[in-house]
PDB file of N, CA and C in Angstrom:
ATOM      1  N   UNK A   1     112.083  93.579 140.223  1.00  0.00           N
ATOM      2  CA  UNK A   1     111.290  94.429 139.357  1.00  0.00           C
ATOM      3  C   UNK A   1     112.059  94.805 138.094  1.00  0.00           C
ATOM      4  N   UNK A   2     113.386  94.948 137.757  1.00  0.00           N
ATOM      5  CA  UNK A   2     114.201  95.765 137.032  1.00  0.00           C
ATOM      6  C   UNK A   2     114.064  94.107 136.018  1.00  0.00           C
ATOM      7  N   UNK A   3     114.340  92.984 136.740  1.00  0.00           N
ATOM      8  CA  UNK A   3     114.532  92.004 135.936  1.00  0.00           C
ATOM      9  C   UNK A   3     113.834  91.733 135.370  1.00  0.00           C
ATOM     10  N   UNK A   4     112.452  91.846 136.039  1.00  0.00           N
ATOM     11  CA  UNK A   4     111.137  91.342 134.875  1.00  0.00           C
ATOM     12  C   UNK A   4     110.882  92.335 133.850  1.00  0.00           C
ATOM     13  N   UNK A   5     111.151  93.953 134.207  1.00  0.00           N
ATOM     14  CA  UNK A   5     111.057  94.803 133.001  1.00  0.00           C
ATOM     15  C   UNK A   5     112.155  94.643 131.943  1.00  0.00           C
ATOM     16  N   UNK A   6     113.364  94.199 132.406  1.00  0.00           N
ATOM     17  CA  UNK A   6     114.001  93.832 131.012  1.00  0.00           C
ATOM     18  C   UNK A   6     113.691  92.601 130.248  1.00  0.00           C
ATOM     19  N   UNK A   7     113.516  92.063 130.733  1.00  0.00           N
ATOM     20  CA  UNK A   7     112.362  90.258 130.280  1.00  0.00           C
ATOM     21  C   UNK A   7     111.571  90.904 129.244  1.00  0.00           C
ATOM     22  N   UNK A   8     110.840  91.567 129.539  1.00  0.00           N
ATOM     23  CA  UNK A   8     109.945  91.481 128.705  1.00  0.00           C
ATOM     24  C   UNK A   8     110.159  92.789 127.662  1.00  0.00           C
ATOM     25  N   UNK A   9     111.382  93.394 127.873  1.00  0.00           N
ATOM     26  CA  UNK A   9     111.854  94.379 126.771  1.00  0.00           C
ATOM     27  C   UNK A   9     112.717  93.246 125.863  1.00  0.00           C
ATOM     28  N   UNK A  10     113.192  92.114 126.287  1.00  0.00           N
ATOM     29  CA  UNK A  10     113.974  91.221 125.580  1.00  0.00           C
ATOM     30  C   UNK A  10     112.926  90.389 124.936  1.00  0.00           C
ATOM     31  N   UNK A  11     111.839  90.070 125.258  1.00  0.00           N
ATOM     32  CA  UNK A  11     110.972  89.302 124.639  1.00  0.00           C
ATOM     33  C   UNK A  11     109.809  90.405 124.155  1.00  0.00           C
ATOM     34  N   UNK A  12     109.908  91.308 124.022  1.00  0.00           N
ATOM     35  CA  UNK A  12     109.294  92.417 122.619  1.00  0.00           C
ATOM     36  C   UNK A  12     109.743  92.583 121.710  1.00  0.00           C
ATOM     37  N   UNK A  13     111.336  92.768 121.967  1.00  0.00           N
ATOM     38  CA  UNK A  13     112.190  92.891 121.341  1.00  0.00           C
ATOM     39  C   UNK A  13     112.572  91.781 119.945  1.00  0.00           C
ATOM     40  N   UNK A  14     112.555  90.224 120.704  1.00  0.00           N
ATOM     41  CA  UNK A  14     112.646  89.445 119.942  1.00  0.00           C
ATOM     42  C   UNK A  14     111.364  89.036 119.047  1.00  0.00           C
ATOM     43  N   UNK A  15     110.118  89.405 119.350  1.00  0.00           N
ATOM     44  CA  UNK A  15     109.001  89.304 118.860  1.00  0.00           C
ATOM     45  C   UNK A  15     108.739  90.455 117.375  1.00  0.00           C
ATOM     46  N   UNK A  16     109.305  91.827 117.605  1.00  0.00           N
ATOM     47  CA  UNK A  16     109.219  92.331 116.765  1.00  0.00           C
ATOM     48  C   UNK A  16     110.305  92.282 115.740  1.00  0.00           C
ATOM     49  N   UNK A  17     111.346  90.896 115.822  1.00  0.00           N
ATOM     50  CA  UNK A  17     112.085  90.830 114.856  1.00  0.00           C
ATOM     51  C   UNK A  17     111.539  89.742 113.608  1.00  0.00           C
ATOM     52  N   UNK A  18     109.770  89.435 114.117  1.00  0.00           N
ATOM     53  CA  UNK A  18     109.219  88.452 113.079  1.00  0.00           C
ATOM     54  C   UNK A  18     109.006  88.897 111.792  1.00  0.00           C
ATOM     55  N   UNK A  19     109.084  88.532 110.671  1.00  0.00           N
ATOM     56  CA  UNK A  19     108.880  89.231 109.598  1.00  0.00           C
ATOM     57  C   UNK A  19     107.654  87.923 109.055  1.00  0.00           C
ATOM     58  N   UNK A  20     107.229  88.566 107.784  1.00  0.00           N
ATOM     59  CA  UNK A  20     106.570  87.312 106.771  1.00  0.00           C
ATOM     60  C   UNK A  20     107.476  87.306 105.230  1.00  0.00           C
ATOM     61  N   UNK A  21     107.271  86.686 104.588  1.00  0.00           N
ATOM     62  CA  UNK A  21     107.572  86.510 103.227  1.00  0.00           C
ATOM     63  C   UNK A  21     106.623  87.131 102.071  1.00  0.00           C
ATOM     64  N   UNK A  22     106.797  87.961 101.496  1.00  0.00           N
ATOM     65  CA  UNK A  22     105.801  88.569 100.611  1.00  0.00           C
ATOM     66  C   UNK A  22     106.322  87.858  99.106  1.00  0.00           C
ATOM     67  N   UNK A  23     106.013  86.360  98.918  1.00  0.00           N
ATOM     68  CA  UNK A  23     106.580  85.794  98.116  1.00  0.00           C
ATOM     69  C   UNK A  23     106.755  86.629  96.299  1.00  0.00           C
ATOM     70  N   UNK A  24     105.584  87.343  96.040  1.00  0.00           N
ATOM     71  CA  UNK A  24     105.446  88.075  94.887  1.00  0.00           C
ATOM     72  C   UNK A  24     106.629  88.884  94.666  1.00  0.00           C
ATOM     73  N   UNK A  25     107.042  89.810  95.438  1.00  0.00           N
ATOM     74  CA  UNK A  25     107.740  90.413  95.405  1.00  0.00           C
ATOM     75  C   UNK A  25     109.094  90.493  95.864  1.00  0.00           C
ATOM     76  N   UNK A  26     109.081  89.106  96.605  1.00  0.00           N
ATOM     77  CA  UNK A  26     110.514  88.685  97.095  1.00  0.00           C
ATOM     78  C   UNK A  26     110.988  89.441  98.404  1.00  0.00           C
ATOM     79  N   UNK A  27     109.915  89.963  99.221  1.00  0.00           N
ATOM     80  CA  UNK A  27     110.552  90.864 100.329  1.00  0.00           C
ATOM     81  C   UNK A  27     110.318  90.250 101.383  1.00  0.00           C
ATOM     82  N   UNK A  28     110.570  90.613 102.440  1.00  0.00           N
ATOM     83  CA  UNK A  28     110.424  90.726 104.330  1.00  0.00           C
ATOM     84  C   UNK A  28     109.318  92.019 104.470  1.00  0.00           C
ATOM     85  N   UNK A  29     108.216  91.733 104.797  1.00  0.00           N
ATOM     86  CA  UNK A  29     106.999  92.341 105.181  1.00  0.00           C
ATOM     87  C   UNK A  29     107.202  92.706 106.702  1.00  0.00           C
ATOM     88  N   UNK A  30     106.750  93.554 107.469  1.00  0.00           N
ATOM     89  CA  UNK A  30     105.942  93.410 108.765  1.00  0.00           C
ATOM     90  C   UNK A  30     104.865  93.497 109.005  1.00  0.00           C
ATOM     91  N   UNK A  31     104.176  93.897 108.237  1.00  0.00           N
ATOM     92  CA  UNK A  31     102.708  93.758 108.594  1.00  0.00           C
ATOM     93  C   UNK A  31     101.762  94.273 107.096  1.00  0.00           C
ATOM     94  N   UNK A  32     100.706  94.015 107.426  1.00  0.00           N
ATOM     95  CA  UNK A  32     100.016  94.398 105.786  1.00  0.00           C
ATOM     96  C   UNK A  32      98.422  94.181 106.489  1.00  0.00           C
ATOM     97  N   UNK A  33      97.641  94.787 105.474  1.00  0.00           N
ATOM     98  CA  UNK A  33      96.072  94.178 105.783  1.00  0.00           C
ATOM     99  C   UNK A  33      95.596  94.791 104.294  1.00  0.00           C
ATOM    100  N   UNK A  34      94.248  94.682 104.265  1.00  0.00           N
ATOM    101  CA  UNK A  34      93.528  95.038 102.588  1.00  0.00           C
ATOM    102  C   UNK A  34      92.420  95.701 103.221  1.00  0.00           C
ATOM    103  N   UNK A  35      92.520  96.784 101.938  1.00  0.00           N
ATOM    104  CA  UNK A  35      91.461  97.791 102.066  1.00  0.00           C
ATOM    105  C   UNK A  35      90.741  98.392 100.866  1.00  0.00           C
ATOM    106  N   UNK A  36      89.808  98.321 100.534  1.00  0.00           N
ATOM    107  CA  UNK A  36      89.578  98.559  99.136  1.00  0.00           C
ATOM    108  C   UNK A  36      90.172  98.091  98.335  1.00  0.00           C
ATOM    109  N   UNK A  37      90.005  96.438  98.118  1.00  0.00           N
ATOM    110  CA  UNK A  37      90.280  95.469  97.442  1.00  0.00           C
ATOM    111  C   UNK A  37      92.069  96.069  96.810  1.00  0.00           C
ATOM    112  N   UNK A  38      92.728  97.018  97.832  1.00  0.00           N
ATOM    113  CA  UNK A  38      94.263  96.940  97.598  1.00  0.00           C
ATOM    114  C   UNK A  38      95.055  96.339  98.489  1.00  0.00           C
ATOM    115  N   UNK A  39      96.082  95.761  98.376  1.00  0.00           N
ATOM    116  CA  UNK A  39      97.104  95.184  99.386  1.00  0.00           C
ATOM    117  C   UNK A  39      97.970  95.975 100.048  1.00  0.00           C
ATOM    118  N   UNK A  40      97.955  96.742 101.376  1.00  0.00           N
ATOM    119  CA  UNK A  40      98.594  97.415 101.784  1.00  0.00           C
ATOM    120  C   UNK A  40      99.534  96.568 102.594  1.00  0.00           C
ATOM    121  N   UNK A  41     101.143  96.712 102.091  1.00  0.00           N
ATOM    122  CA  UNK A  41     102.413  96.145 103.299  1.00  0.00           C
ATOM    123  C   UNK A  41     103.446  96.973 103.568  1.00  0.00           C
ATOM    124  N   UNK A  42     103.813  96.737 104.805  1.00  0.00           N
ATOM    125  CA  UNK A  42     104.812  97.584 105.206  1.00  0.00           C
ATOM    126  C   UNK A  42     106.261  97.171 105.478  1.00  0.00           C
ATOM    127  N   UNK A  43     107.119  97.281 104.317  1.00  0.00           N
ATOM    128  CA  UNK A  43     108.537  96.556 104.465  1.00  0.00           C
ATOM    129  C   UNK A  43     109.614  97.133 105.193  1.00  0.00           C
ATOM    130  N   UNK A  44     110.053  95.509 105.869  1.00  0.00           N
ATOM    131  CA  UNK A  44     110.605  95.235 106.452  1.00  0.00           C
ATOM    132  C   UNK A  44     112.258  96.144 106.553  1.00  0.00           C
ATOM    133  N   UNK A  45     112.668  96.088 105.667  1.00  0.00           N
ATOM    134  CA  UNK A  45     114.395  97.095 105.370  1.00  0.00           C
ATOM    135  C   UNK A  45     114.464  98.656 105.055  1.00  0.00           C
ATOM    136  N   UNK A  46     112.931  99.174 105.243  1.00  0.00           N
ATOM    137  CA  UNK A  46     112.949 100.651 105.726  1.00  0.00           C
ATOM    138  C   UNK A  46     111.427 101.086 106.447  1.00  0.00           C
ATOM    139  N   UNK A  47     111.075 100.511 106.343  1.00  0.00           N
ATOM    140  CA  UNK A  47     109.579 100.535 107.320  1.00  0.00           C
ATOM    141  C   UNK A  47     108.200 101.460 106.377  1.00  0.00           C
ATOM    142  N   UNK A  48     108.788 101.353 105.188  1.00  0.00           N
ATOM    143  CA  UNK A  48     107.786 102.513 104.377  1.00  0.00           C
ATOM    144  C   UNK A  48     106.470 101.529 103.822  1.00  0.00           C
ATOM    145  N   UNK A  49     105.084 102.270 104.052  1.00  0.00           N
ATOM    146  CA  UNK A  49     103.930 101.321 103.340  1.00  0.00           C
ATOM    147  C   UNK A  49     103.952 101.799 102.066  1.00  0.00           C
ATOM    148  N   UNK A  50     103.578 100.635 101.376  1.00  0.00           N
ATOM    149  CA  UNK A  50     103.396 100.392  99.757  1.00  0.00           C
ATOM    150  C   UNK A  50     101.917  99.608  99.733  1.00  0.00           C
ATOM    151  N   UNK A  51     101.814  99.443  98.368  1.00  0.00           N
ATOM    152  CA  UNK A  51     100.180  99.189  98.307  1.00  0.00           C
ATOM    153  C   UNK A  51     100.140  98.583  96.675  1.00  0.00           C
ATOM    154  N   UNK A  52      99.486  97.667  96.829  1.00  0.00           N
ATOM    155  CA  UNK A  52      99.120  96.826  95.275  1.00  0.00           C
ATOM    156  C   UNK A  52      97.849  96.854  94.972  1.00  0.00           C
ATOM    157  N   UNK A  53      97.675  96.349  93.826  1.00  0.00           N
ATOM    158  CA  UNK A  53      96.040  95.966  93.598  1.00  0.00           C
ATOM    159  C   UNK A  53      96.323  94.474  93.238  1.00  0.00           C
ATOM    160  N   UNK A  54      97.255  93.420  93.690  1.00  0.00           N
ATOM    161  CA  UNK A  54      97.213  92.585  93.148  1.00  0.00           C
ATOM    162  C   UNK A  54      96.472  91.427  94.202  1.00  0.00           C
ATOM    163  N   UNK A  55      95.509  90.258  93.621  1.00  0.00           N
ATOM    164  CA  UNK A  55      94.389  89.982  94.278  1.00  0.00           C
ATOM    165  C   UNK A  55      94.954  88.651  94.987  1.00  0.00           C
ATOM    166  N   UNK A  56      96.025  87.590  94.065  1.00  0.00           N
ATOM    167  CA  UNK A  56      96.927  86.826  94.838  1.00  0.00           C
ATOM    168  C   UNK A  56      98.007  86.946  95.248  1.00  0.00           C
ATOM    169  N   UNK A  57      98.088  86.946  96.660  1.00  0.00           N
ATOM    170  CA  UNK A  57      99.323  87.274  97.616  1.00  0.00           C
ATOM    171  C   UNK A  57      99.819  86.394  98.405  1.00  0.00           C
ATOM    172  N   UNK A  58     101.172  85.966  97.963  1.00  0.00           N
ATOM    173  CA  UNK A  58     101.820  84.706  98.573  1.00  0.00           C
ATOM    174  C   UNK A  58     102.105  85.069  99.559  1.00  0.00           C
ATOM    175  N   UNK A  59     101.885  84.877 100.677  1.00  0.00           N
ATOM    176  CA  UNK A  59     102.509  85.407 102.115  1.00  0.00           C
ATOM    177  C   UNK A  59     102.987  83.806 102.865  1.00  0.00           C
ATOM    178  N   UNK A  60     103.980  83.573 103.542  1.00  0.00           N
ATOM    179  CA  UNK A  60     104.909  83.001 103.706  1.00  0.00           C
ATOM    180  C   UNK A  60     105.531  83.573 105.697  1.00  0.00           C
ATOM    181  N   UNK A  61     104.549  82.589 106.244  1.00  0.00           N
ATOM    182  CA  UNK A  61     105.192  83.090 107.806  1.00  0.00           C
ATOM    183  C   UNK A  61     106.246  82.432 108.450  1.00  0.00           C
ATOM    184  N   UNK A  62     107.017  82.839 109.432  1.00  0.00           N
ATOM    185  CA  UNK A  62     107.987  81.984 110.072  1.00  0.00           C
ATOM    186  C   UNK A  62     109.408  83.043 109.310  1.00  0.00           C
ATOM    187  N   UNK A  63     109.211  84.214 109.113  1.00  0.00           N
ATOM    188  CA  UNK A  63     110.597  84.457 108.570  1.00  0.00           C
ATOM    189  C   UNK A  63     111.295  86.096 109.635  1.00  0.00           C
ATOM    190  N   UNK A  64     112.243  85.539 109.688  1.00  0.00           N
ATOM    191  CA  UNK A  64     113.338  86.570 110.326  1.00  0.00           C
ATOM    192  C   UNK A  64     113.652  88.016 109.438  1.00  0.00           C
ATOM    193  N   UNK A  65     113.434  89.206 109.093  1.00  0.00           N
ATOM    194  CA  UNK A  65     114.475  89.889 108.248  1.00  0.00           C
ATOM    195  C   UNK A  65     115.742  89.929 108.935  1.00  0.00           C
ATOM    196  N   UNK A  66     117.162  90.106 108.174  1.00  0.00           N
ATOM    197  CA  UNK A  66     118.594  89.777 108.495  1.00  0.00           C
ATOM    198  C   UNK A  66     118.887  90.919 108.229  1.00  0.00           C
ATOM    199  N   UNK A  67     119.553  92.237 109.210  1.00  0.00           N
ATOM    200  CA  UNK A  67     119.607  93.621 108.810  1.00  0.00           C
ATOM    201  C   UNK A  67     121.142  93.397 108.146  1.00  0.00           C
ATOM    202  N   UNK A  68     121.935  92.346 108.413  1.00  0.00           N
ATOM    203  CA  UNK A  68     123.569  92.396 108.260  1.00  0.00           C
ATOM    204  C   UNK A  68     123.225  92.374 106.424  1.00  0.00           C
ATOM    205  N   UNK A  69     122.612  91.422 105.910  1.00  0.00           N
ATOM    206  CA  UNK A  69     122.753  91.210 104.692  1.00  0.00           C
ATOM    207  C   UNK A  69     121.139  91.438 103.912  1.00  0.00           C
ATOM    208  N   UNK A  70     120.563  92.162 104.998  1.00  0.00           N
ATOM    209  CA  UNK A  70     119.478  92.505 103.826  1.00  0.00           C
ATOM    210  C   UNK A  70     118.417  91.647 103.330  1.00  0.00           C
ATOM    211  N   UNK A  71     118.277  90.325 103.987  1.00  0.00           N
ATOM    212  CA  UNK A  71     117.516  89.051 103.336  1.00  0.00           C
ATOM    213  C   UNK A  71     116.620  88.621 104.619  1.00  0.00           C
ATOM    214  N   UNK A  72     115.615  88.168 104.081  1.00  0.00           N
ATOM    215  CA  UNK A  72     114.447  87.626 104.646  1.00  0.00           C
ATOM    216  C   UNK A  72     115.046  85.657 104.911  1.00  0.00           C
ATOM    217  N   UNK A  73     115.443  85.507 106.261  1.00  0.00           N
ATOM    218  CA  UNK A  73     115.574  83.767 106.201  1.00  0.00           C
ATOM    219  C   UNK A  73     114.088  83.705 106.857  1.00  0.00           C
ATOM    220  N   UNK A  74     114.091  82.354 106.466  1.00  0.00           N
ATOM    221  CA  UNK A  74     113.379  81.453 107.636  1.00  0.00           C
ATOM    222  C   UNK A  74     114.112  81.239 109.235  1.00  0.00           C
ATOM    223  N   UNK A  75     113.083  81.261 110.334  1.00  0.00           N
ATOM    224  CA  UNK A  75     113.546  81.338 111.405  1.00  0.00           C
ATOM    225  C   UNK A  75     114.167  80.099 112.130  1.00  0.00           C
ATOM    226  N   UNK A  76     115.445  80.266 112.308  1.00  0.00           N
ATOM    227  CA  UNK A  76     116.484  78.953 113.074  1.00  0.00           C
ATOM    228  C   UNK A  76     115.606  78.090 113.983  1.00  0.00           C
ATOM    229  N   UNK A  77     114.926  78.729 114.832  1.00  0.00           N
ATOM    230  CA  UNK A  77     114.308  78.188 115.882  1.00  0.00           C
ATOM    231  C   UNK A  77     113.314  76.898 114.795  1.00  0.00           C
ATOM    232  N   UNK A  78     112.411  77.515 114.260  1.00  0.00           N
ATOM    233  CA  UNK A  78     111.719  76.826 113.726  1.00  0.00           C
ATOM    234  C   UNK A  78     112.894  75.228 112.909  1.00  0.00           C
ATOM    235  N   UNK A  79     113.372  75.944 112.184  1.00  0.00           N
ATOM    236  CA  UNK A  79     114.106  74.668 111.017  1.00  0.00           C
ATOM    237  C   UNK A  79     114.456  74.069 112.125  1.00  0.00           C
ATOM    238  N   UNK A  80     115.230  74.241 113.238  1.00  0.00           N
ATOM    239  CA  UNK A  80     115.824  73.116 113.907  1.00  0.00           C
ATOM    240  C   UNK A  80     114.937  72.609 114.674  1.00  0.00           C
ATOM    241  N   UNK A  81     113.826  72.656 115.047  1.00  0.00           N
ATOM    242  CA  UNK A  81     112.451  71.958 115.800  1.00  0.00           C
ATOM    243  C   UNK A  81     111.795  71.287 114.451  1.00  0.00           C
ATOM    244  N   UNK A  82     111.988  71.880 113.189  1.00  0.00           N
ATOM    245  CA  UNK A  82     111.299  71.341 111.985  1.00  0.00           C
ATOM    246  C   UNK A  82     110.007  70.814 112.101  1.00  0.00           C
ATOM    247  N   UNK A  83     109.838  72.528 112.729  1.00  0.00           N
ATOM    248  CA  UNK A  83     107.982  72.570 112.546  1.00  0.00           C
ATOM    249  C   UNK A  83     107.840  73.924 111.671  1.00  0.00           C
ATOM    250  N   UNK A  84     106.064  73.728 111.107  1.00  0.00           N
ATOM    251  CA  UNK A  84     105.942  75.539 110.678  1.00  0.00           C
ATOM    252  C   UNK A  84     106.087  76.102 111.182  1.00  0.00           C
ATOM    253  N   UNK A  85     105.673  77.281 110.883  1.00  0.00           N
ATOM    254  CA  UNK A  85     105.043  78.516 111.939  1.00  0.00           C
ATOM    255  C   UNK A  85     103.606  78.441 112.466  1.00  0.00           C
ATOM    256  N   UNK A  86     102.659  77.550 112.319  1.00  0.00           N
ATOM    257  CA  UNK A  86     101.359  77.348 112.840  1.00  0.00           C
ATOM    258  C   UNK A  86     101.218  76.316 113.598  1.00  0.00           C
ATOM    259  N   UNK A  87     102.275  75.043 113.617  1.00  0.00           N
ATOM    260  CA  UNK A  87     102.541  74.450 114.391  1.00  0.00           C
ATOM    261  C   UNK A  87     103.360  74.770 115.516  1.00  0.00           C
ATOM    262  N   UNK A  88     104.402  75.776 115.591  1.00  0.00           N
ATOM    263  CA  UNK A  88     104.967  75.807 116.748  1.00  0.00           C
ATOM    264  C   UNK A  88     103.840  76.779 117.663  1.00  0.00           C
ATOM    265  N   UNK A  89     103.469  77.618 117.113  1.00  0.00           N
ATOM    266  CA  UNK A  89     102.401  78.512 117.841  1.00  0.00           C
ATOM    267  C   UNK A  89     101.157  78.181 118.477  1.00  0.00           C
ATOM    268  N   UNK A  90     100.964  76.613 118.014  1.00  0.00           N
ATOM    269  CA  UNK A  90      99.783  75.892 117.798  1.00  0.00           C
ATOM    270  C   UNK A  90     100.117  75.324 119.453  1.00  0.00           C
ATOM    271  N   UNK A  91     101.747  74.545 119.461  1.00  0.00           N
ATOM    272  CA  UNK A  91     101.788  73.674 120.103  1.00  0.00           C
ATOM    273  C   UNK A  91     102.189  74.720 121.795  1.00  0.00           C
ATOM    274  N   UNK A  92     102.459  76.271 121.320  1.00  0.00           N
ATOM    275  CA  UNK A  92     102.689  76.757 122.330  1.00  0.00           C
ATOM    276  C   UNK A  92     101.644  77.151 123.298  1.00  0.00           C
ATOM    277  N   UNK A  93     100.094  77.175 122.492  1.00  0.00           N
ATOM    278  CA  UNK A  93      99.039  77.833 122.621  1.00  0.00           C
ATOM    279  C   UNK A  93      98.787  76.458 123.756  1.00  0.00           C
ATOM    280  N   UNK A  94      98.597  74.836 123.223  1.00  0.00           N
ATOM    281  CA  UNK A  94      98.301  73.852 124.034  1.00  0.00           C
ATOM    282  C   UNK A  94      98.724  73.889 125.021  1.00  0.00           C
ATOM    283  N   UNK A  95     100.743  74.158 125.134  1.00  0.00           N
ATOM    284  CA  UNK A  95     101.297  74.188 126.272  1.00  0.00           C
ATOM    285  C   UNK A  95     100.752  75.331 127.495  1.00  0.00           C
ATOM    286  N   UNK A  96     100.458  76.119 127.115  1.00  0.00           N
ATOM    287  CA  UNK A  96      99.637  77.569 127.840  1.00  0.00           C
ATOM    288  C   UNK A  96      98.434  76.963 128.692  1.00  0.00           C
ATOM    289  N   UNK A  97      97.922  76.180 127.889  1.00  0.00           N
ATOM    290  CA  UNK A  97      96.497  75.895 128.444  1.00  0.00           C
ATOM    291  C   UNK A  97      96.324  74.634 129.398  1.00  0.00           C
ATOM    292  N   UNK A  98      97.687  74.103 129.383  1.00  0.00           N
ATOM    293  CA  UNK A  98      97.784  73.275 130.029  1.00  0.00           C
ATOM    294  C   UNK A  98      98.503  73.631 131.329  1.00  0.00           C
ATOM    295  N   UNK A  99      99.432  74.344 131.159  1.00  0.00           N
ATOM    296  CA  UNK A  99     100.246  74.833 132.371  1.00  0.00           C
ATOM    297  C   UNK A  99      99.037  75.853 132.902  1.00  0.00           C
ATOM    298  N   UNK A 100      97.976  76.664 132.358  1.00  0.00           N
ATOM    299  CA  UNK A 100      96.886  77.110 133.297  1.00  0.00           C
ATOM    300  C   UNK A 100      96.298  76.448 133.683  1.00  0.00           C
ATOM    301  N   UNK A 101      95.638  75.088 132.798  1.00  0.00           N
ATOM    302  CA  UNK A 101      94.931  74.091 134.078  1.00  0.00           C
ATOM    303  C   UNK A 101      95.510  73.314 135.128  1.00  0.00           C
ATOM    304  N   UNK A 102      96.804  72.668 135.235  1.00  0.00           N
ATOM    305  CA  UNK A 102      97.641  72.748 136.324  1.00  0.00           C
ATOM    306  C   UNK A 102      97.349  73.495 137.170  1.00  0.00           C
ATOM    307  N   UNK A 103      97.820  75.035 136.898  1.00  0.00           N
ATOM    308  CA  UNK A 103      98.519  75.667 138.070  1.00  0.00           C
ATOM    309  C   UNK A 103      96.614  75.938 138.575  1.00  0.00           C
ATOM    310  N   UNK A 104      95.575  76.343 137.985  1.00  0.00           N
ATOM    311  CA  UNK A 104      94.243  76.208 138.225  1.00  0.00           C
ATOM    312  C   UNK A 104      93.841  75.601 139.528  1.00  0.00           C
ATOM    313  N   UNK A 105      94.142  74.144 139.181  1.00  0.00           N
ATOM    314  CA  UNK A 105      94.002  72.860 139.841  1.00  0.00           C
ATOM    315  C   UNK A 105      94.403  72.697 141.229  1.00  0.00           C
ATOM    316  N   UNK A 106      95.667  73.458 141.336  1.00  0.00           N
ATOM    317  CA  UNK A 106      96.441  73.336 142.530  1.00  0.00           C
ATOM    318  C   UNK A 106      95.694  74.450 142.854  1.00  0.00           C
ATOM    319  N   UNK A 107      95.364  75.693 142.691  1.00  0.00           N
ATOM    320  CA  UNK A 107      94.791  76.907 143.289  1.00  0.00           C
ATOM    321  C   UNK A 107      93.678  76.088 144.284  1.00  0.00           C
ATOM    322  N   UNK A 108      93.010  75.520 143.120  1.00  0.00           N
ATOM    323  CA  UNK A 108      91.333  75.070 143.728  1.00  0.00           C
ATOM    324  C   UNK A 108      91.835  73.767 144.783  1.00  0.00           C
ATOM    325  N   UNK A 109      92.236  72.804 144.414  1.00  0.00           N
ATOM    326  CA  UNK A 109      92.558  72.239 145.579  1.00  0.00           C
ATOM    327  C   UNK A 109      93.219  72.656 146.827  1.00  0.00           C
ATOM    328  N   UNK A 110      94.349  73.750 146.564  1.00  0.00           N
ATOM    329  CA  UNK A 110      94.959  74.442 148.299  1.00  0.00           C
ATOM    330  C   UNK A 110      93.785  75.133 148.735  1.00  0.00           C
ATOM    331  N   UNK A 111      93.057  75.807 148.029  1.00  0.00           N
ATOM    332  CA  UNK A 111      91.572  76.302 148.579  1.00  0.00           C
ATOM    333  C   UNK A 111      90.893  75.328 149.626  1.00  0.00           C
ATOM    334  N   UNK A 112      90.328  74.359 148.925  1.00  0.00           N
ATOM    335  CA  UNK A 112      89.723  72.966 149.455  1.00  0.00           C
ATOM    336  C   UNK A 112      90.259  72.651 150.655  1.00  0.00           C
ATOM    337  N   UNK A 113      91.989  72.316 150.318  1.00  0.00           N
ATOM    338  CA  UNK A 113      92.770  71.792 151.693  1.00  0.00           C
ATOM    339  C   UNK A 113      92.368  73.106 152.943  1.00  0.00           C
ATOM    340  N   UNK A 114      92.503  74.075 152.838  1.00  0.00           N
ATOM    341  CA  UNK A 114      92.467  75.125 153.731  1.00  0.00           C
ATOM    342  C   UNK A 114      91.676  75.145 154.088  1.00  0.00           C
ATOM    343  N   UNK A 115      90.503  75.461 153.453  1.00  0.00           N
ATOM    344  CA  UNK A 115      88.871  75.554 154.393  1.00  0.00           C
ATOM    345  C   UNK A 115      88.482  74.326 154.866  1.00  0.00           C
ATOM    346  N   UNK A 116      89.283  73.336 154.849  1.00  0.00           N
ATOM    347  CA  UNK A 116      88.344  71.906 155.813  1.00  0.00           C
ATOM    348  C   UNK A 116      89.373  71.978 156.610  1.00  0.00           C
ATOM    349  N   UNK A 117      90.104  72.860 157.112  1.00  0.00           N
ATOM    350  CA  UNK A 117      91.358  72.997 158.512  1.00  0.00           C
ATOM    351  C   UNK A 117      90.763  73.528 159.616  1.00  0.00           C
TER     352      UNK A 117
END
């Protein structure tokens, strides 16, 4: 029990270290949405929301903020698989759906095997 609750404090953990690229302005975003045709984002190197009226917004996914030096990289994982960010998510989403129809499969068939015993 202790192990799976730190699992998944280690994989929150690493999830909320995703940032985006707010190419306009050169920052590490965490999150943003629009509301009355303004751009509301919330950056990444102090967590404070800011807000634009500007109508094109380069946003740029797949990026890490780096607290040591202050900079938005692109994420290691990704460059060294040298996929996007919509492809690796893409290809994780397939893998999901496949390892559920598997494990599915075997459910419904040990079912099958059992009730004709």
């Amino acid at each position: 029990m202790v192990k799976r609750f730190i699992f998944s404090l280690l994989f929150l953990f690493t999830i909320s270290q995703a940032s985006i690229l707010y190419k306009n302005k050169n920052i590490c975003i965490e999150d943003y949405y629009y509301k009355n045709r303004h751009f509301y984002y919330k950056q990444s190197s102090n967590g404070k929301w800011r807000s634009t009226s500007t109508k094109n917004n380069n946003l740029e996914y797949g990026y890490v903020y780096n607290d040591d030096n202050e900079t938005c990289e692109y994420d290691s994982t990704l460059k060294e698989l040298n996929l996007t960010y919509f492809d690796y998510y893409f290809l994780m989403g397939i893998s999901g759906v496949l390892i559920g129809f598997v494990v599915m499969f075997g459910f419904i068939t040990g079912v099958i095997s059992f009730t004709k015993d």
